[in-house]
ModelCIF file with pLDDT and N, C-alpha, C, O atoms, coordinates in Angstrom:
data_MODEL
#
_entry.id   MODEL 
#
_entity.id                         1 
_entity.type                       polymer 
_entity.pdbx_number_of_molecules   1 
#
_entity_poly.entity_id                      1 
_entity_poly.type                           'polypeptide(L)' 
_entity_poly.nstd_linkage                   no 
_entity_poly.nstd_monomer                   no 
_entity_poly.pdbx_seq_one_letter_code       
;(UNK)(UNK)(UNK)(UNK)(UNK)(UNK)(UNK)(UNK)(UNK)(UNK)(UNK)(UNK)(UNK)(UNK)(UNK)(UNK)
(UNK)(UNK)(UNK)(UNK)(UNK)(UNK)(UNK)(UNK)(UNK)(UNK)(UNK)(UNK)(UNK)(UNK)(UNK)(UNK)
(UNK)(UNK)(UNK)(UNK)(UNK)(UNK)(UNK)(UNK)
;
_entity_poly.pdbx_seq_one_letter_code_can   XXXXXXXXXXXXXXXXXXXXXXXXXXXXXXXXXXXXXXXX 
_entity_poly.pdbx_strand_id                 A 
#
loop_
_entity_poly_seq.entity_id 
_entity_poly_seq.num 
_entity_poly_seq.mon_id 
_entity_poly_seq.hetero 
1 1  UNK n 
1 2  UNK n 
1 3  UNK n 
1 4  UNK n 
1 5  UNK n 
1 6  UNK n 
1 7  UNK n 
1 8  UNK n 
1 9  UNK n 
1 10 UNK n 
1 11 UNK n 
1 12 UNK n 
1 13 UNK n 
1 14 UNK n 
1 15 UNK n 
1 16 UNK n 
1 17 UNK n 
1 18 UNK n 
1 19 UNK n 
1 20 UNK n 
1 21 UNK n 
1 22 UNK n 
1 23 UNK n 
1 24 UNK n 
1 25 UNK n 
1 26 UNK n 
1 27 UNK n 
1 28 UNK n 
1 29 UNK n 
1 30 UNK n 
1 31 UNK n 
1 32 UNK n 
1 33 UNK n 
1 34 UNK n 
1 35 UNK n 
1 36 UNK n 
1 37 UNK n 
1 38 UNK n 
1 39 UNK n 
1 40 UNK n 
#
_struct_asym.id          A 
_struct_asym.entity_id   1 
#
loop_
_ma_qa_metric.id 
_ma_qa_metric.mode 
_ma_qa_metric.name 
_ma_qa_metric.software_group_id 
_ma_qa_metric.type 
1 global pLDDT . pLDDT 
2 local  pLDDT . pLDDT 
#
_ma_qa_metric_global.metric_id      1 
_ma_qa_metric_global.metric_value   75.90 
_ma_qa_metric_global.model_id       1 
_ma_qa_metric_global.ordinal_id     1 
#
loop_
_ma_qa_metric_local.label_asym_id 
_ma_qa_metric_local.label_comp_id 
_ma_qa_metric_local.label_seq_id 
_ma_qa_metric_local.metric_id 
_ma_qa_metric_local.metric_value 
_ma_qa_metric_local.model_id 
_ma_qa_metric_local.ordinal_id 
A UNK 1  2 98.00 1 1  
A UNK 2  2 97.00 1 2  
A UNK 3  2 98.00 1 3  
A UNK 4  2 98.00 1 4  
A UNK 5  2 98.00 1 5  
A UNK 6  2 97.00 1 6  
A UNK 7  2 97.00 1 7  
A UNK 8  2 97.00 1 8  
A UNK 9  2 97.00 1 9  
A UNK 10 2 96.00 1 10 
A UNK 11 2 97.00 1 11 
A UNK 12 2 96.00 1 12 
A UNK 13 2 96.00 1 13 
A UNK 14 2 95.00 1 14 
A UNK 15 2 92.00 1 15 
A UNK 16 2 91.00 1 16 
A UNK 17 2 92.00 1 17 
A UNK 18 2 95.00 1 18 
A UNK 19 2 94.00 1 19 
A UNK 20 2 91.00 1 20 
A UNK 21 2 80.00 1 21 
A UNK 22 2 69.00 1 22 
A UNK 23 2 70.00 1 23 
A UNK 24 2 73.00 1 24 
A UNK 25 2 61.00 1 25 
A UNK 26 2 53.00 1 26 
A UNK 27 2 50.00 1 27 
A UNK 28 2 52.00 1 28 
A UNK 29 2 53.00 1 29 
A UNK 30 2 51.00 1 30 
A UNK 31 2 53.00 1 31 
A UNK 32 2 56.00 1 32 
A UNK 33 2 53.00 1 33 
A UNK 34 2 53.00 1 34 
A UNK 35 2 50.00 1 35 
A UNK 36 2 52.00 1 36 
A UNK 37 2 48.00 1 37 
A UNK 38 2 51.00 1 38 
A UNK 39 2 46.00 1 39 
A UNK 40 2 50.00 1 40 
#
loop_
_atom_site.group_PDB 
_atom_site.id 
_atom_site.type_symbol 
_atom_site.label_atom_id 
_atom_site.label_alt_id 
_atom_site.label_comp_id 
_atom_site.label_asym_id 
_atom_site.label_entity_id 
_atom_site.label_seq_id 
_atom_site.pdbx_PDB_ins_code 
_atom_site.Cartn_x 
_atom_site.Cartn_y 
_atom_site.Cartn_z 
_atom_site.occupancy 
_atom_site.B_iso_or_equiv 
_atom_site.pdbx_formal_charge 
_atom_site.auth_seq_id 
_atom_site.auth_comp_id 
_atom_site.auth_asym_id 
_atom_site.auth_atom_id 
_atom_site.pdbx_PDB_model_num 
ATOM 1   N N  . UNK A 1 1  ? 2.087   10.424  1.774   1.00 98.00 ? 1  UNK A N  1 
ATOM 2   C CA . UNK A 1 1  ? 1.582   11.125  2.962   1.00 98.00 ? 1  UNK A CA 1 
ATOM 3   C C  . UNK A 1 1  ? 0.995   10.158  3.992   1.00 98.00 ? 1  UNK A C  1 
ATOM 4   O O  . UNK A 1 1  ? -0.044  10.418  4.599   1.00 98.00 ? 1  UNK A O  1 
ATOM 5   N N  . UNK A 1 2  ? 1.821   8.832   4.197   1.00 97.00 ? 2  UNK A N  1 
ATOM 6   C CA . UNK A 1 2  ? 1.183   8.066   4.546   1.00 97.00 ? 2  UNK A CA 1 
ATOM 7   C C  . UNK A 1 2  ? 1.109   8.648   6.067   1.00 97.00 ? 2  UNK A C  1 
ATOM 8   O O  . UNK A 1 2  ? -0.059  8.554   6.445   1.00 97.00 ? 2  UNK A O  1 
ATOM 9   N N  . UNK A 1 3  ? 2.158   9.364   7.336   1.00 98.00 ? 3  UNK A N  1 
ATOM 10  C CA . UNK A 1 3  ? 1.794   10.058  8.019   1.00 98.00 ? 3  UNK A CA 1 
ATOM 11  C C  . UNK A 1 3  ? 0.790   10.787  8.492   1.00 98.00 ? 3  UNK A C  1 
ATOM 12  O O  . UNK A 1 3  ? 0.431   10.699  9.666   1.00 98.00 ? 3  UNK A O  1 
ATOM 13  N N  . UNK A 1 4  ? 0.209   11.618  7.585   1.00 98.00 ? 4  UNK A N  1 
ATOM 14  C CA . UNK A 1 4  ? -0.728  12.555  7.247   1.00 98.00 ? 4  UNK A CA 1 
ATOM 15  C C  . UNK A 1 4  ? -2.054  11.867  7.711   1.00 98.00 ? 4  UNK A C  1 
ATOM 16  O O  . UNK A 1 4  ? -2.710  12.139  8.716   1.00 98.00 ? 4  UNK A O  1 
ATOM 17  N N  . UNK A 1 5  ? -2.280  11.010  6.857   1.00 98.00 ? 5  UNK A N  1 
ATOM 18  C CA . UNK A 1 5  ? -3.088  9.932   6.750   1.00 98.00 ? 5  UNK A CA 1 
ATOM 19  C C  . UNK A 1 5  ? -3.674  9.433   8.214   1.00 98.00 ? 5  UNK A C  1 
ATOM 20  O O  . UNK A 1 5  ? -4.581  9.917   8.889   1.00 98.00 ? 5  UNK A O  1 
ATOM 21  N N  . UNK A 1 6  ? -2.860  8.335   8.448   1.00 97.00 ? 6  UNK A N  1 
ATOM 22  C CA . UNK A 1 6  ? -2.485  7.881   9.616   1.00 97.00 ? 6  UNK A CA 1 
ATOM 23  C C  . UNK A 1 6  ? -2.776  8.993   11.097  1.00 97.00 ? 6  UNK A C  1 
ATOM 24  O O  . UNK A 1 6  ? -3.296  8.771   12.190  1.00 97.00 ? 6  UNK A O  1 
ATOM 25  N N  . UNK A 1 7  ? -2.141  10.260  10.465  1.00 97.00 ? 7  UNK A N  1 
ATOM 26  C CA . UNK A 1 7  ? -2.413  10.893  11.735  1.00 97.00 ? 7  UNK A CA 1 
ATOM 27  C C  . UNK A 1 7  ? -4.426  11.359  11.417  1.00 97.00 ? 7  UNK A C  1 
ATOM 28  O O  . UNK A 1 7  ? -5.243  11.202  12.324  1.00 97.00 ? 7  UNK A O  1 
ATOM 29  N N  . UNK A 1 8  ? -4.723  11.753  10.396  1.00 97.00 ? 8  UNK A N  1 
ATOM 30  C CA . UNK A 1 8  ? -6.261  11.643  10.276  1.00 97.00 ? 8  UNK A CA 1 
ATOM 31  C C  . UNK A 1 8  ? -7.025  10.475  10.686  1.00 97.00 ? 8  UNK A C  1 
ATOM 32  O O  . UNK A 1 8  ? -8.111  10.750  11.197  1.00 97.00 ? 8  UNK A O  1 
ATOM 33  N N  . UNK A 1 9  ? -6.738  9.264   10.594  1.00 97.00 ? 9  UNK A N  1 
ATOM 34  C CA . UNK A 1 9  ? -6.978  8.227   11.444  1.00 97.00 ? 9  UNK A CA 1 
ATOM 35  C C  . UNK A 1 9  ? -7.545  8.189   12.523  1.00 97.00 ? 9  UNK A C  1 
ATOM 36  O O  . UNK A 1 9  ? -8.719  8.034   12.860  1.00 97.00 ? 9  UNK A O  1 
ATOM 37  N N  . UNK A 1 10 ? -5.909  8.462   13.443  1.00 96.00 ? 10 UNK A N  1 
ATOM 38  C CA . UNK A 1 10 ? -6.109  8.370   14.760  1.00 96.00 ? 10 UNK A CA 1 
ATOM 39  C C  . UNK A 1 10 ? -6.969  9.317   15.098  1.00 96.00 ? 10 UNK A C  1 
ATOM 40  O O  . UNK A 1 10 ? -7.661  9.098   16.091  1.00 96.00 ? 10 UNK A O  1 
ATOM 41  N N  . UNK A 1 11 ? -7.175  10.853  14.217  1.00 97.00 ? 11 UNK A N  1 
ATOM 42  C CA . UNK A 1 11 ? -7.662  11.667  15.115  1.00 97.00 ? 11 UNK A CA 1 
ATOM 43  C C  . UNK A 1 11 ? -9.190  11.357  14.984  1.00 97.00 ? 11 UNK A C  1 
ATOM 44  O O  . UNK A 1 11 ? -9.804  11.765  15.970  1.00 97.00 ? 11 UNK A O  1 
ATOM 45  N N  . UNK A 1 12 ? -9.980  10.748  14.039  1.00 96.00 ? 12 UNK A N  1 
ATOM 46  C CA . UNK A 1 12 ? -11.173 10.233  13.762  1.00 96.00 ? 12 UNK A CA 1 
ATOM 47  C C  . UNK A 1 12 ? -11.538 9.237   14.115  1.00 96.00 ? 12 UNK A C  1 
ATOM 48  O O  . UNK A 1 12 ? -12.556 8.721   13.653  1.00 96.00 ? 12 UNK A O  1 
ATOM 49  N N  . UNK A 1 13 ? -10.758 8.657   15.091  1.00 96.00 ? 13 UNK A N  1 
ATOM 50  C CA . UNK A 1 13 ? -10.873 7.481   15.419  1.00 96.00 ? 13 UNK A CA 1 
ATOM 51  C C  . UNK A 1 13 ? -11.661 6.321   15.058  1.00 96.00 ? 13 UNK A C  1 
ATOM 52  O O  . UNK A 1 13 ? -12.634 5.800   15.603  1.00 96.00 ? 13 UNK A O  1 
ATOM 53  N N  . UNK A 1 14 ? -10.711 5.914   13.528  1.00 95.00 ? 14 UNK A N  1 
ATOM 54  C CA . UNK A 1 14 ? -11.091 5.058   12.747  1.00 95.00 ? 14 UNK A CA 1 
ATOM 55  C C  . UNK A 1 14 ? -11.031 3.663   13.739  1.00 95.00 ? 14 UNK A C  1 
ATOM 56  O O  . UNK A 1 14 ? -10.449 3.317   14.767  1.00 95.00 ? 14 UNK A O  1 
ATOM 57  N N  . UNK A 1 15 ? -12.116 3.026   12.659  1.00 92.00 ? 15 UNK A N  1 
ATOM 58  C CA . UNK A 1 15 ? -11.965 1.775   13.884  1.00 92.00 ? 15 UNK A CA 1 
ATOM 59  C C  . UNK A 1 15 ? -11.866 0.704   12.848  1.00 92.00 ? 15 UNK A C  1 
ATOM 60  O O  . UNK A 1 15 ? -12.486 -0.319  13.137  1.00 92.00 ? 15 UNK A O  1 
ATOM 61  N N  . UNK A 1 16 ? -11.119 0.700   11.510  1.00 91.00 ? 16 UNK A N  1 
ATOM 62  C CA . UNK A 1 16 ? -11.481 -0.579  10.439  1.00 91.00 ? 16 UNK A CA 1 
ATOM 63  C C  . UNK A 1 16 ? -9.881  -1.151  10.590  1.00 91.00 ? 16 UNK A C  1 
ATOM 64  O O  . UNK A 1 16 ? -9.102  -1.175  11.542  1.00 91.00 ? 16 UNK A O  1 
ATOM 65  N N  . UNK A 1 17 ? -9.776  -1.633  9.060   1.00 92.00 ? 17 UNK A N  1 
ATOM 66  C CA . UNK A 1 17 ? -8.879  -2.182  8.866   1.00 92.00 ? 17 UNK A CA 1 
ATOM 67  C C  . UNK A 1 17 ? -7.611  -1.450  8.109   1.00 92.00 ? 17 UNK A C  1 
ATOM 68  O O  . UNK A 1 17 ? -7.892  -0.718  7.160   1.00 92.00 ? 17 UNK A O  1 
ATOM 69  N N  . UNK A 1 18 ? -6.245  -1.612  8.477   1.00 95.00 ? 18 UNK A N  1 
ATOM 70  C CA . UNK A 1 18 ? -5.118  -1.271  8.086   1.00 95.00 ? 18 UNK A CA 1 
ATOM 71  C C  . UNK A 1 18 ? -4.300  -2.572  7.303   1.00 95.00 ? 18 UNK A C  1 
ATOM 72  O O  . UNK A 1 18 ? -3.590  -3.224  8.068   1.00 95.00 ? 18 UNK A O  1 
ATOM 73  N N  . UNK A 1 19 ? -4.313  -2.886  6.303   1.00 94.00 ? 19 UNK A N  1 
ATOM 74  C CA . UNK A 1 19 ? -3.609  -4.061  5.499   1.00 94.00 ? 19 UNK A CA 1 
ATOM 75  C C  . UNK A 1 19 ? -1.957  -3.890  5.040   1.00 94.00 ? 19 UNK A C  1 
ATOM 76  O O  . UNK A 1 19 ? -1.732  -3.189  4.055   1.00 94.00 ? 19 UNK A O  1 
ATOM 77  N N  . UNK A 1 20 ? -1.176  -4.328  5.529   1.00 91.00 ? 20 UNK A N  1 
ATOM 78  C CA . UNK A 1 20 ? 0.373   -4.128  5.640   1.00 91.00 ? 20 UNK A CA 1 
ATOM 79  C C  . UNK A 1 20 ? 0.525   -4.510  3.684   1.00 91.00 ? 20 UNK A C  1 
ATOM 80  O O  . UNK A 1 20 ? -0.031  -5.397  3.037   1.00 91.00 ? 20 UNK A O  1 
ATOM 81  N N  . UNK A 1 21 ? 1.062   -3.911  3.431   1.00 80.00 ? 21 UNK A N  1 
ATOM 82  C CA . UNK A 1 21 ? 1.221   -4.711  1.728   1.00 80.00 ? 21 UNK A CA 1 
ATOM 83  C C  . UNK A 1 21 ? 2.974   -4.055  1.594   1.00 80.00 ? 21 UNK A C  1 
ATOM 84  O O  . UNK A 1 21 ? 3.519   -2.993  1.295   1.00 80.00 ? 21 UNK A O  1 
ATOM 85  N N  . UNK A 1 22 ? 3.318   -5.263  1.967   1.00 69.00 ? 22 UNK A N  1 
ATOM 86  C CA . UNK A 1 22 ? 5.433   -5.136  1.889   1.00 69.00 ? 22 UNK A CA 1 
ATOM 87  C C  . UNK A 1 22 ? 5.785   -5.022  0.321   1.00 69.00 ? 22 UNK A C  1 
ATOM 88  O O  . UNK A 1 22 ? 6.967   -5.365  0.295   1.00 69.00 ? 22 UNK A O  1 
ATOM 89  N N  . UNK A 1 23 ? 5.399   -4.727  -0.996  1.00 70.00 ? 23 UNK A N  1 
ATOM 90  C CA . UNK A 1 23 ? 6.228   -4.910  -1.912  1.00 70.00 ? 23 UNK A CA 1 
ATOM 91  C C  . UNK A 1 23 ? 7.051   -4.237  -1.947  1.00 70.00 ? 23 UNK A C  1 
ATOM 92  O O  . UNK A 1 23 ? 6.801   -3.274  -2.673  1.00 70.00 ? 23 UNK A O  1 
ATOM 93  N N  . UNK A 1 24 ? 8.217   -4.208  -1.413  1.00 73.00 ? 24 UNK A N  1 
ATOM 94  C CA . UNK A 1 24 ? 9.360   -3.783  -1.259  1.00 73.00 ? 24 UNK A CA 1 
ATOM 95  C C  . UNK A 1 24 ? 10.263  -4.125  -2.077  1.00 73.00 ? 24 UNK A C  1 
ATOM 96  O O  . UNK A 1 24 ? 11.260  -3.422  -2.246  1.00 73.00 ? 24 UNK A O  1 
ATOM 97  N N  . UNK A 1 25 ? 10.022  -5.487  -2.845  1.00 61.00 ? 25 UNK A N  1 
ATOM 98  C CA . UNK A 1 25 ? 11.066  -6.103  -3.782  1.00 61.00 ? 25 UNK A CA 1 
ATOM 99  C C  . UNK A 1 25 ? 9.919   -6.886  -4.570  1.00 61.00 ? 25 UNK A C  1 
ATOM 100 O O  . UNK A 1 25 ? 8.707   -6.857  -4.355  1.00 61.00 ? 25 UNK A O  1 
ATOM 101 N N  . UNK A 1 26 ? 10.687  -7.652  -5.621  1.00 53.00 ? 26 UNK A N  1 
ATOM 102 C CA . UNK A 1 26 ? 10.317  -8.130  -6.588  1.00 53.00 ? 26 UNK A CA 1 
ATOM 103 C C  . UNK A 1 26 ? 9.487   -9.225  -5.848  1.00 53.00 ? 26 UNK A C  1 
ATOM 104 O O  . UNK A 1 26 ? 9.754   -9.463  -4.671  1.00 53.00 ? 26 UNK A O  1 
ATOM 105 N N  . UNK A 1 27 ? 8.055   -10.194 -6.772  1.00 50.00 ? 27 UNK A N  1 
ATOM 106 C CA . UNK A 1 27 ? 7.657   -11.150 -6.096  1.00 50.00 ? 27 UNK A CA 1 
ATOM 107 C C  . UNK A 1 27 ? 7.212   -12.047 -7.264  1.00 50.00 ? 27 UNK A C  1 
ATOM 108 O O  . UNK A 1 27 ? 7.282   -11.688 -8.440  1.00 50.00 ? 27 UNK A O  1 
ATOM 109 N N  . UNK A 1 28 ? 6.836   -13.017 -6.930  1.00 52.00 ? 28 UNK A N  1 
ATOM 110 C CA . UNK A 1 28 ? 6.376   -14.430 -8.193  1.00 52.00 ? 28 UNK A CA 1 
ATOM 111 C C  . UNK A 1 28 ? 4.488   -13.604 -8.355  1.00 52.00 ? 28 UNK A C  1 
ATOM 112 O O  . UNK A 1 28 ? 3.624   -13.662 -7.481  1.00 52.00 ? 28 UNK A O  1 
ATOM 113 N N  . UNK A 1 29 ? 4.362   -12.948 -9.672  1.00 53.00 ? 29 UNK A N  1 
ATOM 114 C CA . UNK A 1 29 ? 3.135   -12.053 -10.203 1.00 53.00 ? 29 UNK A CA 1 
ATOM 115 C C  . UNK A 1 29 ? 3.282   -11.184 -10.592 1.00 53.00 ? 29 UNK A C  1 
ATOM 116 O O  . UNK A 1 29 ? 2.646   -10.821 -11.582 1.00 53.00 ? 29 UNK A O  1 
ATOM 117 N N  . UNK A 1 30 ? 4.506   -10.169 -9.799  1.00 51.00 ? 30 UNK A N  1 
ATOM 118 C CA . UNK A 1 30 ? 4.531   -8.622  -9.922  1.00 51.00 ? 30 UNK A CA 1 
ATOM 119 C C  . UNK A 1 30 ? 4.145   -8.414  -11.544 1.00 51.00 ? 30 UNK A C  1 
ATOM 120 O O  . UNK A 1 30 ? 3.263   -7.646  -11.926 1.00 51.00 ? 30 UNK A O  1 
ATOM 121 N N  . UNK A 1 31 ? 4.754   -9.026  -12.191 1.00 53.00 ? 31 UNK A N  1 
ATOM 122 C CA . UNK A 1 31 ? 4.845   -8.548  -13.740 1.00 53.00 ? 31 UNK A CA 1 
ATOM 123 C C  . UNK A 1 31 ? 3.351   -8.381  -14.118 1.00 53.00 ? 31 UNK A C  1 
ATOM 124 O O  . UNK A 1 31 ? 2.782   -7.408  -14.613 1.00 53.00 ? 31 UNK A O  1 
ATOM 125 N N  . UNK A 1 32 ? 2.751   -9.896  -13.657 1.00 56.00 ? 32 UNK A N  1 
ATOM 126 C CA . UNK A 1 32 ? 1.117   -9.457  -14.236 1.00 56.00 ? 32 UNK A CA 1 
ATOM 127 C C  . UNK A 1 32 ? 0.256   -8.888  -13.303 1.00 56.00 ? 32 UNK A C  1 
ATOM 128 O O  . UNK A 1 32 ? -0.877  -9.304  -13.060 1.00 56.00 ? 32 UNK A O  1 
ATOM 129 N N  . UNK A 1 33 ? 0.697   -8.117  -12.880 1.00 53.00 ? 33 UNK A N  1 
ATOM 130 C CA . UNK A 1 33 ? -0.018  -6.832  -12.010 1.00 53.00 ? 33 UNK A CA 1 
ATOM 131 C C  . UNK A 1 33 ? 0.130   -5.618  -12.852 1.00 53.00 ? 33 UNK A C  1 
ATOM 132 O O  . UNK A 1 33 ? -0.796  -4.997  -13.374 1.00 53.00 ? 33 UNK A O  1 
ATOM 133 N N  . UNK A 1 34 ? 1.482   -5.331  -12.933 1.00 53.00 ? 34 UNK A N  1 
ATOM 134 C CA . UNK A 1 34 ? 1.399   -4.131  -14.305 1.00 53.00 ? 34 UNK A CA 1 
ATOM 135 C C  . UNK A 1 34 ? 1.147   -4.486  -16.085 1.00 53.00 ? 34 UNK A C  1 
ATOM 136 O O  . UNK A 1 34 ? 1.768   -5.150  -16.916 1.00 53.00 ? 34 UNK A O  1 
ATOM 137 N N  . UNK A 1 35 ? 0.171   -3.834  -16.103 1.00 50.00 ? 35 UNK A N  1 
ATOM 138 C CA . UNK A 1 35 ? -0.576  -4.232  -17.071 1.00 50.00 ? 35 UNK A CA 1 
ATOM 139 C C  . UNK A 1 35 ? 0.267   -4.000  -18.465 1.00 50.00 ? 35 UNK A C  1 
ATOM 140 O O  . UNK A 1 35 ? 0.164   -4.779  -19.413 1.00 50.00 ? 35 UNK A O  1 
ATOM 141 N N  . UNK A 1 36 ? 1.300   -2.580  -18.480 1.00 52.00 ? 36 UNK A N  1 
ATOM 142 C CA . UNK A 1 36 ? 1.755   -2.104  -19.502 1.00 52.00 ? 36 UNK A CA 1 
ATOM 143 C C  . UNK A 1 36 ? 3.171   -2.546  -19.536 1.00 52.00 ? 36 UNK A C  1 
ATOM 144 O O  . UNK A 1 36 ? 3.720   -2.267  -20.603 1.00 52.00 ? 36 UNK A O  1 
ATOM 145 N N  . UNK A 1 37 ? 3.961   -3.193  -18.615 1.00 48.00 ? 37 UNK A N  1 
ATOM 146 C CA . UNK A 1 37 ? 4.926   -3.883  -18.852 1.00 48.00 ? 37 UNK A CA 1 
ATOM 147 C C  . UNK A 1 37 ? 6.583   -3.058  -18.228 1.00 48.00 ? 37 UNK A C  1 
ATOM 148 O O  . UNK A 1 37 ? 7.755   -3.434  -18.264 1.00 48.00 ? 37 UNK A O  1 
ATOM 149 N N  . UNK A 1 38 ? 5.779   -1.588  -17.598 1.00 51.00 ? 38 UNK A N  1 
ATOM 150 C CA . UNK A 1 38 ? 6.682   -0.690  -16.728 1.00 51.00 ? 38 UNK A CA 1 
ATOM 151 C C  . UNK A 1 38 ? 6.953   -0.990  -15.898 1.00 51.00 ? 38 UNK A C  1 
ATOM 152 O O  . UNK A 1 38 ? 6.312   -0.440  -15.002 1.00 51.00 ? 38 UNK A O  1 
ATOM 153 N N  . UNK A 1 39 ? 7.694   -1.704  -15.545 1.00 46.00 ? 39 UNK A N  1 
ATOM 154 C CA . UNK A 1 39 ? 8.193   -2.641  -13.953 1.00 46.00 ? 39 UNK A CA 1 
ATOM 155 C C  . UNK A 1 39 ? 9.401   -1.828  -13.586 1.00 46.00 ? 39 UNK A C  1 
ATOM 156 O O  . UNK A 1 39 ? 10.233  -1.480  -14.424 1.00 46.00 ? 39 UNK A O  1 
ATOM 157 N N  . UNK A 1 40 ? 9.469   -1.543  -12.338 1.00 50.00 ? 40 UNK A N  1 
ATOM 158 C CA . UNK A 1 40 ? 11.333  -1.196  -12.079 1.00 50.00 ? 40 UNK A CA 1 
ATOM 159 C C  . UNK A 1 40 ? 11.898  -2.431  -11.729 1.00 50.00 ? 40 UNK A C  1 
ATOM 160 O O  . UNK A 1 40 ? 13.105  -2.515  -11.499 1.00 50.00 ? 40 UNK A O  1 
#
């Protein structure tokens, strides 16, 4: 609902921070981020 969101935002006129996080694909860590070993 990232829309949703976003549109609550604007209408509250948040004033912080928005952090872009691309994992879109595989990266050098991903694995030891999931703790239980369920990776796609």
């Amino acid at each position: 609902h990232i829309r949703d969101i976003i549109g609550q935002l604007k209408k509250s006129q948040y004033e912080g921070f928005l952090s872009l996080e691309p994992h879109l694909g595989d990266f050098v860590g991903f694995s030891d981020l999931e703790g239980d070993g369920d990776i796609p």
